[in-house]
C-alpha atoms as a PDB file:
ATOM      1  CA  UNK A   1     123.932  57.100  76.470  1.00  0.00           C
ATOM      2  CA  UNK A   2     120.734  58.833  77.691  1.00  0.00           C
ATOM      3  CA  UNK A   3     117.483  57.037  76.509  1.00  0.00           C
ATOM      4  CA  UNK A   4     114.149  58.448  76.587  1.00  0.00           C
ATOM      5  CA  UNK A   5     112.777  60.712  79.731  1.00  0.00           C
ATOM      6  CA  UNK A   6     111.080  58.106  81.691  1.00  0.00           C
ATOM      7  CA  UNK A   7     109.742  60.614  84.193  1.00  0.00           C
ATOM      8  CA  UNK A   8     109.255  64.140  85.992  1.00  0.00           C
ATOM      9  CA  UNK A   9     109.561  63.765  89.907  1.00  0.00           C
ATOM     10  CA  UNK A  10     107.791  66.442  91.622  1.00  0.00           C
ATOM     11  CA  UNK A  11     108.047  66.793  95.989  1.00  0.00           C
ATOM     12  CA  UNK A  12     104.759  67.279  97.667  1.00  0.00           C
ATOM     13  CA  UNK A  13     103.614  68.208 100.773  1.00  0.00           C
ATOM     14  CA  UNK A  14     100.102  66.015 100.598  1.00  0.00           C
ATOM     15  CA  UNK A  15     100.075  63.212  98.361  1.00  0.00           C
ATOM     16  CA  UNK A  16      96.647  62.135  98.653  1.00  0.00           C
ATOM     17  CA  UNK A  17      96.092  65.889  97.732  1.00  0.00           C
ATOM     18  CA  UNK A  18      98.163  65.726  94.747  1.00  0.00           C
ATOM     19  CA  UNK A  19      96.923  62.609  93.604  1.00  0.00           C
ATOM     20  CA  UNK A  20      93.166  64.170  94.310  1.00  0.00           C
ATOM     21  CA  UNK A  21      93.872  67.014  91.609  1.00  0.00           C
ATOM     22  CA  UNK A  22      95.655  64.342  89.289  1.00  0.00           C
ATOM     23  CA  UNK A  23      93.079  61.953  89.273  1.00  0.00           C
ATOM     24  CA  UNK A  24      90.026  64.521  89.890  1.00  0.00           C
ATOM     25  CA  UNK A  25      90.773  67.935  88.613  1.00  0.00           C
ATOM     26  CA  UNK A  26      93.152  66.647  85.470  1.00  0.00           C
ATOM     27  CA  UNK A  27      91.868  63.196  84.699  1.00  0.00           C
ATOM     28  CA  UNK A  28      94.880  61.231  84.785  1.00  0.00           C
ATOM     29  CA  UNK A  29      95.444  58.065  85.483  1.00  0.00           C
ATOM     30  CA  UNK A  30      97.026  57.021  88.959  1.00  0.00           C
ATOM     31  CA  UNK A  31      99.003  54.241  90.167  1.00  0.00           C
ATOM     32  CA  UNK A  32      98.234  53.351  93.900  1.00  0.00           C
ATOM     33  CA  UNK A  33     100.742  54.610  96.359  1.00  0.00           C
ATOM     34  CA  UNK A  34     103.740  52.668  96.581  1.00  0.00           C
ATOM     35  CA  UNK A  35     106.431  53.218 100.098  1.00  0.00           C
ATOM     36  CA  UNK A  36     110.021  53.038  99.359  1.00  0.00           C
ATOM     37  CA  UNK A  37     111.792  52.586 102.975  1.00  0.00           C
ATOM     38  CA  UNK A  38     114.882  52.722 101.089  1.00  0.00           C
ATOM     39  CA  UNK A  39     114.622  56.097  99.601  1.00  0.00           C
ATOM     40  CA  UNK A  40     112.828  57.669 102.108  1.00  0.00           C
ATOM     41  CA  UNK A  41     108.939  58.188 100.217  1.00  0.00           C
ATOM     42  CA  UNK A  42     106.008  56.926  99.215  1.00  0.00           C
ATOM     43  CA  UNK A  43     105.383  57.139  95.327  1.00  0.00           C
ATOM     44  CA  UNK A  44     102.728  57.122  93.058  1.00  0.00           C
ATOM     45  CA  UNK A  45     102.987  57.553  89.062  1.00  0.00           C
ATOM     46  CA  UNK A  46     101.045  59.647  86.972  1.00  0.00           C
ATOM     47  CA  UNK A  47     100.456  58.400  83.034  1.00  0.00           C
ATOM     48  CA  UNK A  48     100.808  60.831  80.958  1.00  0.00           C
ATOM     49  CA  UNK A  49     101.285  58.642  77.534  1.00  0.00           C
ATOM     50  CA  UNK A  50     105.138  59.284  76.709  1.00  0.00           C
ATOM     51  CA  UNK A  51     106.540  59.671  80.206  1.00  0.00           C
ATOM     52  CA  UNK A  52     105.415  59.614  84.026  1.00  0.00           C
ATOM     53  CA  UNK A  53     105.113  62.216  86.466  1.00  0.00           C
ATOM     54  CA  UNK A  54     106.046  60.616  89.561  1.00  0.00           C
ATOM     55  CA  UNK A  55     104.621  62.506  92.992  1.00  0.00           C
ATOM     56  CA  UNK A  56     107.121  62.131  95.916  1.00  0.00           C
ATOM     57  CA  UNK A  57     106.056  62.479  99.560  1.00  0.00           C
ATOM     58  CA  UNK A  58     108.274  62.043 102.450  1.00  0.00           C
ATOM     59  CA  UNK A  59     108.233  59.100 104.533  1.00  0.00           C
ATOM     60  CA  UNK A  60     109.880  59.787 107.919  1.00  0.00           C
ATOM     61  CA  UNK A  61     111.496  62.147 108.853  1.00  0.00           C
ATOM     62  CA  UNK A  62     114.490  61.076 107.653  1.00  0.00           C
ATOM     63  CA  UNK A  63     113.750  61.604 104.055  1.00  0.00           C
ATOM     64  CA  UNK A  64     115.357  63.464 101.539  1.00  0.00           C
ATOM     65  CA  UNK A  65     112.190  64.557 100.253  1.00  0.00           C
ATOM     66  CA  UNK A  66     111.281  66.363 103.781  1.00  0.00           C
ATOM     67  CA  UNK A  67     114.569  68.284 103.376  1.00  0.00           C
ATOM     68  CA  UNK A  68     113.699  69.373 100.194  1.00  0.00           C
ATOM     69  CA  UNK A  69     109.826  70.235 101.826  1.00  0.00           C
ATOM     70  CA  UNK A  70     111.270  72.227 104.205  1.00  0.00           C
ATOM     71  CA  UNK A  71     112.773  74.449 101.651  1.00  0.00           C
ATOM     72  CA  UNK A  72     109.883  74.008  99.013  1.00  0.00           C
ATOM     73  CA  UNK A  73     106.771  73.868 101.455  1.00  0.00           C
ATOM     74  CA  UNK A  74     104.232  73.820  99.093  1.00  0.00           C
ATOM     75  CA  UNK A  75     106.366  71.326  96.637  1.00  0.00           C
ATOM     76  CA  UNK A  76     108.174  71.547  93.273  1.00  0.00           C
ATOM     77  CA  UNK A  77     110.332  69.788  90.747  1.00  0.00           C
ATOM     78  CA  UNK A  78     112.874  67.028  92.566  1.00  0.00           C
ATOM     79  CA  UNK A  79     114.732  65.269  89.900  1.00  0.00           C
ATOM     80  CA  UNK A  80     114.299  64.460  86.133  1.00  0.00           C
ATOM     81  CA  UNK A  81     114.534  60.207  85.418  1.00  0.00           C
ATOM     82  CA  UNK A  82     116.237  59.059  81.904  1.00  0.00           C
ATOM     83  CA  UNK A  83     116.676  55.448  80.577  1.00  0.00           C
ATOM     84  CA  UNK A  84     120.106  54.560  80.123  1.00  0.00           C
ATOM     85  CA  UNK A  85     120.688  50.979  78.525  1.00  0.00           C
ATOM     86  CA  UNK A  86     123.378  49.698  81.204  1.00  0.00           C
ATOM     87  CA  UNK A  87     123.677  51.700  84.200  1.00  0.00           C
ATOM     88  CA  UNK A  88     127.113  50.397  85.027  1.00  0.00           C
ATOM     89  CA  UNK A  89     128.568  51.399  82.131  1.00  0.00           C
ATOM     90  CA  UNK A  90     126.433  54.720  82.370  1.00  0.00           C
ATOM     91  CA  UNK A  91     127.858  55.613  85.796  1.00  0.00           C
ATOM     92  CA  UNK A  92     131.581  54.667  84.544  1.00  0.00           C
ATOM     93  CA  UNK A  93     131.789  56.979  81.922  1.00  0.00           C
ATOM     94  CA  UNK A  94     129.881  60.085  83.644  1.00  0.00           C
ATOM     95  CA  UNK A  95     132.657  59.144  86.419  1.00  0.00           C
ATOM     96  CA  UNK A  96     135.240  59.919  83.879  1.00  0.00           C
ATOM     97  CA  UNK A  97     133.960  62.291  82.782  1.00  0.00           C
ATOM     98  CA  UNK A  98     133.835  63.853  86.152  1.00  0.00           C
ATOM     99  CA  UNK A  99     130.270  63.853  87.195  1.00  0.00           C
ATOM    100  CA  UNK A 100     129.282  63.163  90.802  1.00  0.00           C
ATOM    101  CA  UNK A 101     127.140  59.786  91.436  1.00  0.00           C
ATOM    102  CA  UNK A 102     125.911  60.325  94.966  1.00  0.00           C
ATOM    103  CA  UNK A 103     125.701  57.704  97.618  1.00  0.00           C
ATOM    104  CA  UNK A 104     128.457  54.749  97.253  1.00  0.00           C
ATOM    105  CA  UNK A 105     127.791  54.772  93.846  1.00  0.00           C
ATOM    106  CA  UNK A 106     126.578  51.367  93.698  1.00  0.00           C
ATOM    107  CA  UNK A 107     122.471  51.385  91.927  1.00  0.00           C
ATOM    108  CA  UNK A 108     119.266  50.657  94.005  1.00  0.00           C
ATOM    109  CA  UNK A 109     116.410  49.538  92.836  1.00  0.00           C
ATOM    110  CA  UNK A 110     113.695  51.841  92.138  1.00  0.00           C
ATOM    111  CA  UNK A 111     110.056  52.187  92.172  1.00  0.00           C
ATOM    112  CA  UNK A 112     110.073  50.367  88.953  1.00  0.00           C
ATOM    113  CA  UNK A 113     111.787  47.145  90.177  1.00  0.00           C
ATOM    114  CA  UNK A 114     114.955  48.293  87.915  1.00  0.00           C
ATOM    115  CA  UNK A 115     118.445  49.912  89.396  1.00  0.00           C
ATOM    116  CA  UNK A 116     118.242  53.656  89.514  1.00  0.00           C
ATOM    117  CA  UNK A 117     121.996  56.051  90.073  1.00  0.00           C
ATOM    118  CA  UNK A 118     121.488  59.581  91.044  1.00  0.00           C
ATOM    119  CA  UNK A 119     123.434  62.285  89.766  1.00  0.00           C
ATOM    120  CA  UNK A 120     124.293  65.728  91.791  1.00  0.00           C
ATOM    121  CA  UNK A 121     122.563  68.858  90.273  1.00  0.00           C
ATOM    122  CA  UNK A 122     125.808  70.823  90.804  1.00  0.00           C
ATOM    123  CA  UNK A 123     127.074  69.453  87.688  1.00  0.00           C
ATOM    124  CA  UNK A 124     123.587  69.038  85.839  1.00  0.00           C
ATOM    125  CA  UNK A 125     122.754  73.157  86.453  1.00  0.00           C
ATOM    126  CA  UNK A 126     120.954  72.761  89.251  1.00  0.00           C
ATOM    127  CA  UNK A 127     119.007  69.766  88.576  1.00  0.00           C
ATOM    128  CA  UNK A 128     118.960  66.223  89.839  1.00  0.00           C
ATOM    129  CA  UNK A 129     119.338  63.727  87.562  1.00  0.00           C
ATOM    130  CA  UNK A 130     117.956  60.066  88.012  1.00  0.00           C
ATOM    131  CA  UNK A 131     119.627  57.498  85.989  1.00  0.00           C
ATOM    132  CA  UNK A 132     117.492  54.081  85.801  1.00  0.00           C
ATOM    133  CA  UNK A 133     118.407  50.807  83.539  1.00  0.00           C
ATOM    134  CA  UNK A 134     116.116  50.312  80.814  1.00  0.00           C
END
């Protein structure tokens, strides 16, 4: 089912500050900052060759990603991203197989234009899994 790791999320407190060391300090390459009203932050993607690292900052307060600040002030690992091929049938059969899909359960599209599932880290050892169709 799972297809390759498309990226690392990592929570931070300042993302001009994270994309500063990215771009500055490490050399990477940068997308541009990109709000999601829908899920609650403003992304931007690092290129790392064979995956992304994705750096997630809070927009409003309302975001996910300032609960998780609050906890984590000076940032960490949010979620791990994988490919799947068809997200329906992805979510049916973790479903069955008794894994927790939070929200309705019905995908949203994503940073990358494509429908993204997330999974609850209770049942992934502590870590949140985003599912996104390929």
């Amino acid at each position: 089912m799972l297809g390759r790791l498309n990226h690392v999320a990592l929570a931070v407190p300042d993302l001009a500050a994270a994309v500063a060391a990215y771009r500055n300090t490490l050399g990477a390459e940068v997308t541009e900052p990109q709000a999601l009203p829908e899920h609650g932050v403003t992304v931007v993607f690092v290129n790392v060759g064979n995956a992304k690292i994705e750096l997630l900052e809070p927009l409003g307060e309302g975001s996910p990603i300032a609960a998780f600040l609050a906890k984590n002030p000076s940032g960490g690992m949010h979620h791990l991203c994988y490919e799947v091929d068809d997200i329906l049938a992805a979510r049916d059969q973790l479903k069955g197989a008794g894994a927790r899909v939070l929200g309705d359960g019905d995908p949203k599209i994503g940073a990358h234009g494509k429908p993204v599932l997330f999974l609850h880290p209770k049942d992934f050892f502590g870590t949140l899994i985003e599912l996104e169709q390929s």
